[in-house]
N, C-alpha and C. Protein backbone atom coordinates (compact mmCIF):
# COMPACT_ATOMS: atom_id res chain seq x y z
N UNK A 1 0.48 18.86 9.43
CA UNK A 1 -0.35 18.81 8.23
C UNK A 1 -1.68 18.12 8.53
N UNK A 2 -2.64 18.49 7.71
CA UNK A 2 -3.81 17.95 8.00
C UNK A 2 -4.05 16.98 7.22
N UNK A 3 -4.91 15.99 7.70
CA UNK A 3 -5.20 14.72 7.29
C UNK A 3 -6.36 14.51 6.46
N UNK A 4 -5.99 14.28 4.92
CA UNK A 4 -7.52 14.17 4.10
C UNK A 4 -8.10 12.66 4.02
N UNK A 5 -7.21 11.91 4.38
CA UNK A 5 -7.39 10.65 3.94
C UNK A 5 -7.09 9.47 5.07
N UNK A 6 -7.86 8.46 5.51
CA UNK A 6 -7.16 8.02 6.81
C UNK A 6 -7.46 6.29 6.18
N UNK A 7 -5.56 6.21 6.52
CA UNK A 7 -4.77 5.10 6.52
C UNK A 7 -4.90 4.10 7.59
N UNK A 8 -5.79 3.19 6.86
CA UNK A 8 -5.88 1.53 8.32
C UNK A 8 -4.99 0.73 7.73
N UNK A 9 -4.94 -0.92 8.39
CA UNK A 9 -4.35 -1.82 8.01
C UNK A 9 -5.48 -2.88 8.13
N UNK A 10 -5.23 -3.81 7.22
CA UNK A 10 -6.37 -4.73 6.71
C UNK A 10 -5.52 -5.55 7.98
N UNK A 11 -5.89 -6.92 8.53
CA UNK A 11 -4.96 -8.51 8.90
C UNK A 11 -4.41 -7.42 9.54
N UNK A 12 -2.85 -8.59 9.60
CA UNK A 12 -1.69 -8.14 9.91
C UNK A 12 -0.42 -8.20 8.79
N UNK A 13 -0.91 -8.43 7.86
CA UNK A 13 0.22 -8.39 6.64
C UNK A 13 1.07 -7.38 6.75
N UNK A 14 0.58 -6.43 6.72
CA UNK A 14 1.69 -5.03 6.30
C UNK A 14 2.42 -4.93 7.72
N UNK A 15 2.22 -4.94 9.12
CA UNK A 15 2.95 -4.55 10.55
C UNK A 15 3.90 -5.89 10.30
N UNK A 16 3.51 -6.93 9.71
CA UNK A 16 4.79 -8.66 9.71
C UNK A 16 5.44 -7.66 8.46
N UNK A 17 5.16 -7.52 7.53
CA UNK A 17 6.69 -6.64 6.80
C UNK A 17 7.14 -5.52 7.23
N UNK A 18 6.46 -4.43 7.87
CA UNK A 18 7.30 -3.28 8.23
C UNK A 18 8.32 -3.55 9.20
N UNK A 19 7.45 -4.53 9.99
CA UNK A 19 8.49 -5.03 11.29
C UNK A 19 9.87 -5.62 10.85
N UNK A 20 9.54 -6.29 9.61
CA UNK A 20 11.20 -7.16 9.37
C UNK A 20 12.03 -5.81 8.56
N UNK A 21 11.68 -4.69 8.39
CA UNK A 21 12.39 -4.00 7.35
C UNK A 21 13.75 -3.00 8.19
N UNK A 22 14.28 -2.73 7.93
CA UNK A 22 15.53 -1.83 8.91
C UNK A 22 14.37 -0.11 9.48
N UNK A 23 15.19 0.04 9.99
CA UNK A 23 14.25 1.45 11.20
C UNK A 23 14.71 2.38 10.03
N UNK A 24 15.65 2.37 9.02
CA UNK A 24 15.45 3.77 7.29
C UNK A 24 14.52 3.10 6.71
N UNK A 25 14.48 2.22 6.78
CA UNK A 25 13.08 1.75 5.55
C UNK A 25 11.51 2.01 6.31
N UNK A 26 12.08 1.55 7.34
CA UNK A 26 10.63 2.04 8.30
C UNK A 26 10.25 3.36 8.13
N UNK A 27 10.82 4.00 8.74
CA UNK A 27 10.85 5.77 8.49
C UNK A 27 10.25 5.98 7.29
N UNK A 28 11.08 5.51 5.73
CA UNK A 28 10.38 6.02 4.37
C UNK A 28 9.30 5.58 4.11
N UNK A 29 8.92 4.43 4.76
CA UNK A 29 7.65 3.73 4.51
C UNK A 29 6.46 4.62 5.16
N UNK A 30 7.21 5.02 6.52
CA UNK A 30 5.68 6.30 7.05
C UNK A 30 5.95 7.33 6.24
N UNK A 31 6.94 7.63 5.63
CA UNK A 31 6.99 8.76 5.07
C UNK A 31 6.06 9.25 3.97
N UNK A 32 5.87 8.08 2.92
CA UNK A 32 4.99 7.56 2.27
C UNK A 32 3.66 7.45 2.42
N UNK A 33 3.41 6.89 3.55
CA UNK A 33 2.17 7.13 4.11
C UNK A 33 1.28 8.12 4.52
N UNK A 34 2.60 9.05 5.33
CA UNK A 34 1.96 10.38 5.61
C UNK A 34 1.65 11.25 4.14
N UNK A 35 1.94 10.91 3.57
CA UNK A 35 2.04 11.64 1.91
C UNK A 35 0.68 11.13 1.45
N UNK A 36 0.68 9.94 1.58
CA UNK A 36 -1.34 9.90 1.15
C UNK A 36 -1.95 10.15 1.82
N UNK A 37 -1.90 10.33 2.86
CA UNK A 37 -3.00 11.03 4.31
C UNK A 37 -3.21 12.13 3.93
N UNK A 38 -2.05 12.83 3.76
CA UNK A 38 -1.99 14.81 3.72
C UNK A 38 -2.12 14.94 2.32
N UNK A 39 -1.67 14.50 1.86
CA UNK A 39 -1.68 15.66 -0.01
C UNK A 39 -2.71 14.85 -1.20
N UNK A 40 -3.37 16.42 -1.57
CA UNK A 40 -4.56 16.42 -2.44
C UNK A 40 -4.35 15.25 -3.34
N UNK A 41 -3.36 15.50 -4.05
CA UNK A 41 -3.44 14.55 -5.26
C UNK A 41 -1.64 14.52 -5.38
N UNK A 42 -2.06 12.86 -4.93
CA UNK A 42 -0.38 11.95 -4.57
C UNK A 42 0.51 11.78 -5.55
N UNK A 43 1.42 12.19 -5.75
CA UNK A 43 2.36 11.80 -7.36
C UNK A 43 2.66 10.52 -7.60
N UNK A 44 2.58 9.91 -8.68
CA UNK A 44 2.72 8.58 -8.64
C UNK A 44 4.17 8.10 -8.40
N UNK A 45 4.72 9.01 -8.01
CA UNK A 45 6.33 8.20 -7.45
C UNK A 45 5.79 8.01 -6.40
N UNK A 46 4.51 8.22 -5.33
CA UNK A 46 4.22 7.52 -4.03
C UNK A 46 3.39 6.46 -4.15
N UNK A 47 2.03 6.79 -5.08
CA UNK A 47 1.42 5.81 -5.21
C UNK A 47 0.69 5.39 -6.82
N UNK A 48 0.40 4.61 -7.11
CA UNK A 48 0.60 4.37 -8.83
C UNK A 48 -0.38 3.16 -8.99
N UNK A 49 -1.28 3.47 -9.32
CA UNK A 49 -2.77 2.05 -9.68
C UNK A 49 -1.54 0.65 -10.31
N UNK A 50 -2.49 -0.53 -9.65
CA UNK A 50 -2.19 -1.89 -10.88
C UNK A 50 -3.20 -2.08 -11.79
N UNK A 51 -2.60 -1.98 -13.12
CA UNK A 51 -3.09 -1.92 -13.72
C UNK A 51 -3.73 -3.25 -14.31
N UNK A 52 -3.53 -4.39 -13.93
CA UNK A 52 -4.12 -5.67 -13.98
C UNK A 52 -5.38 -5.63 -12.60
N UNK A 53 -5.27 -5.12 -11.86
CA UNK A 53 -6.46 -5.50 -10.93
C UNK A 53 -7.53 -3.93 -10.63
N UNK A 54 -8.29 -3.76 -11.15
CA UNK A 54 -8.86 -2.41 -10.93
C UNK A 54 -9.03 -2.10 -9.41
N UNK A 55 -8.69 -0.91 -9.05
CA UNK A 55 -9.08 -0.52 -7.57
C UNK A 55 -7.61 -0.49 -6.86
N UNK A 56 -6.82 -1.35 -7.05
CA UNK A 56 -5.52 -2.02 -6.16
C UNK A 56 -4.12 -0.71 -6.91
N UNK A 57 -3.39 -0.67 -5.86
CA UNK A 57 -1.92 0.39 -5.90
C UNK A 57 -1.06 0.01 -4.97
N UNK A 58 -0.24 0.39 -5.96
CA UNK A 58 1.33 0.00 -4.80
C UNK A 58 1.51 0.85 -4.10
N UNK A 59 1.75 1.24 -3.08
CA UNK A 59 2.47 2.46 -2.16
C UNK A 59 4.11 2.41 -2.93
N UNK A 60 4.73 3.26 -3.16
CA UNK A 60 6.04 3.15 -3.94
C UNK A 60 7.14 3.39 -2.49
N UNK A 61 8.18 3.00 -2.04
CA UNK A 61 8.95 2.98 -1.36
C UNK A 61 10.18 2.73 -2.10
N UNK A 62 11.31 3.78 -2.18
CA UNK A 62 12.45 3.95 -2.46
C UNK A 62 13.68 4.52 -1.28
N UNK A 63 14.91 3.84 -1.33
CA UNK A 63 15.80 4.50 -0.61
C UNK A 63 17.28 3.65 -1.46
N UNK A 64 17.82 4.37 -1.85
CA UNK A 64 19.15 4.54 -2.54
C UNK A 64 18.65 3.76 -3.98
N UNK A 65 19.57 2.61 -3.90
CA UNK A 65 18.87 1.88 -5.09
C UNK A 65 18.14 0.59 -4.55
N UNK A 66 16.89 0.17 -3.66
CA UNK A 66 16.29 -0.74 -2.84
C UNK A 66 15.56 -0.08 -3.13
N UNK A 67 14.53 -0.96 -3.33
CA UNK A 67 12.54 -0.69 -3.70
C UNK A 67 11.70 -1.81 -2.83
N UNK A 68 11.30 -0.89 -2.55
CA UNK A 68 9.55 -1.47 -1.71
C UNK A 68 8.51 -1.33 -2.45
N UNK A 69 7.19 -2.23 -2.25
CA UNK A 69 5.89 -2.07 -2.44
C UNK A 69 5.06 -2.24 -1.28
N UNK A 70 3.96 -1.24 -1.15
CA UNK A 70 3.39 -1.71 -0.37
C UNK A 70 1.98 -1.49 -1.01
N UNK A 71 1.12 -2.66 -0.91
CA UNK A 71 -0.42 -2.55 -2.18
C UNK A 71 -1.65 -2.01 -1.18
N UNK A 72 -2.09 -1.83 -1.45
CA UNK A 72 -3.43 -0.92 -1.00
C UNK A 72 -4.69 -0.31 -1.83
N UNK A 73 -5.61 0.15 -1.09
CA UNK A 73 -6.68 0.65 -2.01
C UNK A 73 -8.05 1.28 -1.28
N UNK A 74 -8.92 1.79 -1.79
CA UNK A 74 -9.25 3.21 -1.15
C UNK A 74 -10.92 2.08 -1.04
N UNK A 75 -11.23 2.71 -0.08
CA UNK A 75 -12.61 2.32 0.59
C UNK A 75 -13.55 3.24 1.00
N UNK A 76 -15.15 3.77 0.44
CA UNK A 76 -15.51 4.97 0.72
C UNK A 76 -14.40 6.53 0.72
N UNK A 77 -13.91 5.92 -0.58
CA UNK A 77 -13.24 8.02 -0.69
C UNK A 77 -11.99 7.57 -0.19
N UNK A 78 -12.10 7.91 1.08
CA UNK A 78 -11.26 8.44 1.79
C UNK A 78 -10.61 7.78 2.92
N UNK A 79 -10.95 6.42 2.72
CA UNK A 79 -10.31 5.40 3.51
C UNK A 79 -9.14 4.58 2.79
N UNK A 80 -7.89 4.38 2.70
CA UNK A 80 -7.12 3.78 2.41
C UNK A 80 -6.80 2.53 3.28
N UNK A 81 -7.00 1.62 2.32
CA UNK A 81 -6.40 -0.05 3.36
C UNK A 81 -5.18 -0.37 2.98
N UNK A 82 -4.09 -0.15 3.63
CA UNK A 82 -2.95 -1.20 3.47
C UNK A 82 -3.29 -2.85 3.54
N UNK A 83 -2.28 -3.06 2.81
CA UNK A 83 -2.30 -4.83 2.47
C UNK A 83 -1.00 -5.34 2.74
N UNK A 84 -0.18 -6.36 1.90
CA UNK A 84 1.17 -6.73 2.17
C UNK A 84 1.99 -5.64 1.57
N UNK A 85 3.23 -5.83 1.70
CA UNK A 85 4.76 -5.03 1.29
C UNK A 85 5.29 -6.24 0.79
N UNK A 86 6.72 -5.71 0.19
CA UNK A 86 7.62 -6.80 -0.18
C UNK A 86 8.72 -5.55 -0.97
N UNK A 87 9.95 -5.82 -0.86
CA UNK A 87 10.85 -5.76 -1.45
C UNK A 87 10.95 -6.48 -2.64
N UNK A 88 11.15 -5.18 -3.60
CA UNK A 88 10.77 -5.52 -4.83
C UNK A 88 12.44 -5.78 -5.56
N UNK A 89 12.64 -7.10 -6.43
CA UNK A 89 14.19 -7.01 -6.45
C UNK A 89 14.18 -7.09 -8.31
N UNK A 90 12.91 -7.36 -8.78
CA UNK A 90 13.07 -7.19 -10.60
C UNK A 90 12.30 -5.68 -11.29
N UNK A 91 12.65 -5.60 -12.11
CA UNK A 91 11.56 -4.41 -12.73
C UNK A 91 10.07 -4.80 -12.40
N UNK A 92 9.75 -5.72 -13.24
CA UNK A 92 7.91 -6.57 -13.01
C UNK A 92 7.89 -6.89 -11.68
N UNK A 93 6.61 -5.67 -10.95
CA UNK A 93 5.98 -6.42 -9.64
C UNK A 93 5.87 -7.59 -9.73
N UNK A 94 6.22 -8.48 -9.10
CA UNK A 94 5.92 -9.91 -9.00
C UNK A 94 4.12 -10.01 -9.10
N UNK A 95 3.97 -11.41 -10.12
CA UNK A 95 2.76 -11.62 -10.42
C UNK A 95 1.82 -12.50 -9.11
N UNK A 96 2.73 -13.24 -8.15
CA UNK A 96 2.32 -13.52 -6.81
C UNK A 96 2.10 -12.44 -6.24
N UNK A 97 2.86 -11.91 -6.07
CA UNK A 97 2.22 -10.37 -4.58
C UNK A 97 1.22 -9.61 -5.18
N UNK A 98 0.73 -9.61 -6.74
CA UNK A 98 -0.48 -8.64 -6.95
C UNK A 98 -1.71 -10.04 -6.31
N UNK A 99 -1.40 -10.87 -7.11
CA UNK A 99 -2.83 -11.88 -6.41
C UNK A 99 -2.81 -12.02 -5.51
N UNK A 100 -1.72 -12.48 -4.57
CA UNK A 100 -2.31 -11.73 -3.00
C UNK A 100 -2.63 -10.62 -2.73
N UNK A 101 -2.15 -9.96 -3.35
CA UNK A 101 -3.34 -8.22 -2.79
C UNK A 101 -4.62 -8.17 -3.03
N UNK A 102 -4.82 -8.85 -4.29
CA UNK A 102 -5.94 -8.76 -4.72
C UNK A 102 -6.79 -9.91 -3.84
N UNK A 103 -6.36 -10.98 -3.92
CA UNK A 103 -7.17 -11.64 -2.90
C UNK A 103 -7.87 -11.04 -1.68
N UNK A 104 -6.49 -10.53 -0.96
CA UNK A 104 -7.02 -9.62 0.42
C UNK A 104 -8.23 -8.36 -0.05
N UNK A 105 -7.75 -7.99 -0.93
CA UNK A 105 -8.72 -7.11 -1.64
C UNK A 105 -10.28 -7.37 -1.67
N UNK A 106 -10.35 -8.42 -2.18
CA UNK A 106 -11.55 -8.89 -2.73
C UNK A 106 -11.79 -9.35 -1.12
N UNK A 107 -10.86 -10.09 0.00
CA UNK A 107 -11.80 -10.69 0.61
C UNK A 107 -11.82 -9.32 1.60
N UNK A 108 -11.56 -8.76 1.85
CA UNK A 108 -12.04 -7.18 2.81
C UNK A 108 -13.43 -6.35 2.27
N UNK A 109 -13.46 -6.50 0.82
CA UNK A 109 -14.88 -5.84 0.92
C UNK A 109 -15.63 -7.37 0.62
N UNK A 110 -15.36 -8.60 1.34
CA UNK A 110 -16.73 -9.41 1.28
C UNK A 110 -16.99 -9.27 2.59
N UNK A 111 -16.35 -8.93 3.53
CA UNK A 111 -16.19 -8.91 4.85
C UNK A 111 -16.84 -7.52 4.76
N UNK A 112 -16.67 -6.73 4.42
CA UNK A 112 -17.26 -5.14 4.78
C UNK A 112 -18.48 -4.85 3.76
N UNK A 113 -19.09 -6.22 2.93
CA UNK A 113 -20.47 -5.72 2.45
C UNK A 113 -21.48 -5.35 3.48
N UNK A 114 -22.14 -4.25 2.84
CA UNK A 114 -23.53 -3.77 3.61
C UNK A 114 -24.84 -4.82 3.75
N UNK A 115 -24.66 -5.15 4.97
CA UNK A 115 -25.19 -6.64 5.14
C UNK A 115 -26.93 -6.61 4.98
């Protein structure tokens, strides 16, 4: 499949959680990924805006009944930045892991202003 959209990683946040996750969660997690790379317009069972921080989305990761997040957000179009993950264990994203996304958020484009 061809690639519309190309997936970096901000830090190292997101490779320190994929790494601790089992090699099925790994797998669904690229699986996921490759799904925002390749397809026009992503269904929000993959990826789904927060709606408290404008710009910021969870990557959705599911396998049986275990949930992942992984937060991210788009840079010029067509650049997607991964941020942290976390295993999600209540209904409500945890209100810590959005402000760290958002933090990283905010501090990646102070770092990538047009100087």
């Amino acid at each position: 499949m061809e690639k519309i959209r190309e997936v970096v990683v901000y830090k190292d946040y997101f490779e320190v959680f994929v790494k601790n996750q089992p090699e099925k969660v790994q797998n669904k997690i690229f699986k996921v990924i490759e799904a925002i790379e390749t397809l026009e317009r992503i269904p929000e069972t993959y990826l789904k805006a927060i709606k408290t921080k404008k710009g910021l989305f969870e990557a959705r990761i599911q396998l049986g009944s275990n949930i992942w997040r992984v937060f991210c957000f788009f840079d010029k179009g067509r650049l997607v930045i991964l941020l942290n993950g976390f295993q999600k264990k209540s209904q409500k994203t945890p209100v810590k892991e959005i402000e760290k996304a958002s933090k990283l958020m905010d501090e990646y484009f102070e770092e990538n202003k047009i100087k």
